[in-house]
Protein backbone atom coordinates (compact mmCIF):
# COMPACT_ATOMS: atom_id res chain seq x y z
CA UNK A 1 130.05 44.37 1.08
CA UNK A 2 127.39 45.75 3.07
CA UNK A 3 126.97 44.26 6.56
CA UNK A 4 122.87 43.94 7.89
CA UNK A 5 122.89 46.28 11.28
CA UNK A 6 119.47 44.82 12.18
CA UNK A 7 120.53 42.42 14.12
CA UNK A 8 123.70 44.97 16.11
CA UNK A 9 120.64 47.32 16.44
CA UNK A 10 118.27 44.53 18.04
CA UNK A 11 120.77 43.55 20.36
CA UNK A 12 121.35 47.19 21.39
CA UNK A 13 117.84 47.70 21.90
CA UNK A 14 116.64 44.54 23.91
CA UNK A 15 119.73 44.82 26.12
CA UNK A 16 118.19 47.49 28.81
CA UNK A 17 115.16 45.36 29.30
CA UNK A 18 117.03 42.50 30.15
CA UNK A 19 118.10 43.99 33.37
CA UNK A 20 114.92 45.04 34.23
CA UNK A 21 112.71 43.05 36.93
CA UNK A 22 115.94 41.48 38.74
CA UNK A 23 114.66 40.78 41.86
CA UNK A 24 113.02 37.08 42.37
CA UNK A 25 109.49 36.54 42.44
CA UNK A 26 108.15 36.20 46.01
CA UNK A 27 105.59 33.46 44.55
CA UNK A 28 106.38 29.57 45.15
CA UNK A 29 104.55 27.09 43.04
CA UNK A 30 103.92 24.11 44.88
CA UNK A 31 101.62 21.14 42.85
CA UNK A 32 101.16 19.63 46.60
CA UNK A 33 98.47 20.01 48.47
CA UNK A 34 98.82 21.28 52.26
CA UNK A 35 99.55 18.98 54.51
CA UNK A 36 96.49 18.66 56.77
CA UNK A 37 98.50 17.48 60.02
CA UNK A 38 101.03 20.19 59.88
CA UNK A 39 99.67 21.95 62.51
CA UNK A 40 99.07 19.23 64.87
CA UNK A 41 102.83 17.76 64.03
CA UNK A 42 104.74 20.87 64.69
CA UNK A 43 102.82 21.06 68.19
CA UNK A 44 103.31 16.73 69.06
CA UNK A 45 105.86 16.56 71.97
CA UNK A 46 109.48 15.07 71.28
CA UNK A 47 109.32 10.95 70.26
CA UNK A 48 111.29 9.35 73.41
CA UNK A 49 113.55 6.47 71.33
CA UNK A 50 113.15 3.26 72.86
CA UNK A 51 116.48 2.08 74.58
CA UNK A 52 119.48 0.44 73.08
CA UNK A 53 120.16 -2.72 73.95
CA UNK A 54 123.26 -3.21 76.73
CA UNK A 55 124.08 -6.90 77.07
CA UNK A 56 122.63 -10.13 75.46
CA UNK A 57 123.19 -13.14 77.68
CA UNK A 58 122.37 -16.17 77.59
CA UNK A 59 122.59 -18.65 81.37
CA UNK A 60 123.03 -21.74 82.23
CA UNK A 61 120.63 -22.49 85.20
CA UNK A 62 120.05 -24.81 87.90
CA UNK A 63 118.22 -27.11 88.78
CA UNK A 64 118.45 -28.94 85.30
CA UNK A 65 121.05 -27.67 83.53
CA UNK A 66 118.58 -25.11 81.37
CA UNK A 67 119.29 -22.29 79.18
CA UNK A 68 117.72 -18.65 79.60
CA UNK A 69 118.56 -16.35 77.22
CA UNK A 70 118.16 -12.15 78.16
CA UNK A 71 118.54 -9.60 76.61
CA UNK A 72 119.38 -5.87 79.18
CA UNK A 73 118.78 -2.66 77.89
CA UNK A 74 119.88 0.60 79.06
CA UNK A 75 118.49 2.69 82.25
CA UNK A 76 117.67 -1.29 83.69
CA UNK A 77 114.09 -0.48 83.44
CA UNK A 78 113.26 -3.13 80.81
CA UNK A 79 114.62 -7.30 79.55
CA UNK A 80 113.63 -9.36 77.32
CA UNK A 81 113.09 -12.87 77.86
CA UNK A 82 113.50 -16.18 76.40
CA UNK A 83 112.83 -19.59 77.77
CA UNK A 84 114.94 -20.83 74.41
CA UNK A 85 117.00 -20.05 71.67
CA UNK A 86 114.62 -19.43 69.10
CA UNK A 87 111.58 -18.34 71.37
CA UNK A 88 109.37 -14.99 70.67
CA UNK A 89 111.36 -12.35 73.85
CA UNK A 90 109.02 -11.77 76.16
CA UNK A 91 109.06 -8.32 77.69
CA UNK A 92 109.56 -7.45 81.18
CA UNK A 93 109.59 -4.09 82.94
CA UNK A 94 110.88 -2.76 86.03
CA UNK A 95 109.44 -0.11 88.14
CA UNK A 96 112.94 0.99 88.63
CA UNK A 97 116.22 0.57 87.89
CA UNK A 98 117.07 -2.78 90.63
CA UNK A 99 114.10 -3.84 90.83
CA UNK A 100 112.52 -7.13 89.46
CA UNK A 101 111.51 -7.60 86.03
CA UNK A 102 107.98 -8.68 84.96
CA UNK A 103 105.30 -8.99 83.12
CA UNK A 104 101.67 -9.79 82.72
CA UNK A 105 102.26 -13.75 82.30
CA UNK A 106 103.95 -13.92 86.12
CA UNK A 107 107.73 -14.36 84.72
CA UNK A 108 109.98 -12.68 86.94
CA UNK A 109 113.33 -12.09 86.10
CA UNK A 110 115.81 -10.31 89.27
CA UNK A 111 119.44 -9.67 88.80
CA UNK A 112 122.37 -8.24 86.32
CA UNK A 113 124.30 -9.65 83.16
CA UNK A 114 126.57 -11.63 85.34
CA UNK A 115 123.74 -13.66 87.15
CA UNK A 116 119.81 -13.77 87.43
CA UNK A 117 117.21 -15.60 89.49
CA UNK A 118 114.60 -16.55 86.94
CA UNK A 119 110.76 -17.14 88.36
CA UNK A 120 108.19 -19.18 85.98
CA UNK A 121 104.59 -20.20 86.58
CA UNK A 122 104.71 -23.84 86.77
CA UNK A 123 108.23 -24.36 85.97
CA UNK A 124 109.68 -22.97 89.34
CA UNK A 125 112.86 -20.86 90.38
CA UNK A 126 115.64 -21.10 88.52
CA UNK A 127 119.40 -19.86 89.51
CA UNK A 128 121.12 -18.98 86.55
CA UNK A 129 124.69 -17.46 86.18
CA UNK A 130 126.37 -16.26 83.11
């Protein structure tokens, strides 16, 4: 029985030009278009993260036996406020660390997690400890 050599011979002969052209092409193919604020994102100065949070209180205050609850972030720069429990916080800064919290609405809030003096238009000073 006579075997074909075509196909050995084929083989033979296409296996040179498989090793040919090794190297990668240098070409990507991208179906994207560019991304127009690349530029301008690669040049933006580093996102400052907001701080974490520290300490959540909530204080019983006098006069009146009321509730303030506040929440302390880190670098005591910034609070948030709430008159009660379920109350939108209300945000107060500091110019510094130690110095009194406030904000636009005239709430002033002066002290640390343990204890806090709480100002309110209309509603007085309150002392208020943890």
């Amino acid at each position: 029985m006579k075997k074909p050599l075509l196909p050995f011979v084929a083989v033979i002969a296409l296996l040179p030009l498989a090793a040919c052209n090794s190297q990668p092409k240098a070409e990507t193919v991208d179906t994207r278009a560019p991304d127009p604020m690349a530029s301008a994102l690669a040049n933006a100065p580093a996102v400052e993260l907001p701080p974490a949070i520290k300490a959540t209180v909530s204080f019983r205050c006098q006069p009146g036996n009321a509730l303030v609850f506040v929440d302390f972030f880190q670098g005591d720069k910034l609070v948030n406020f709430r008159d009660t429990k379920n109350a939108m916080p209300k945000q107060l800064k500091a110019e510094a660390a130690g110095q009194p919290f406030t904000n636009a609405d005239g709430i002033k809030v002066t002290g640390t997690p343990k204890s806090v003096t709480v100002e309110q238009p209309g509603k007085g000073t309150l002392t208020c400890k943890a």
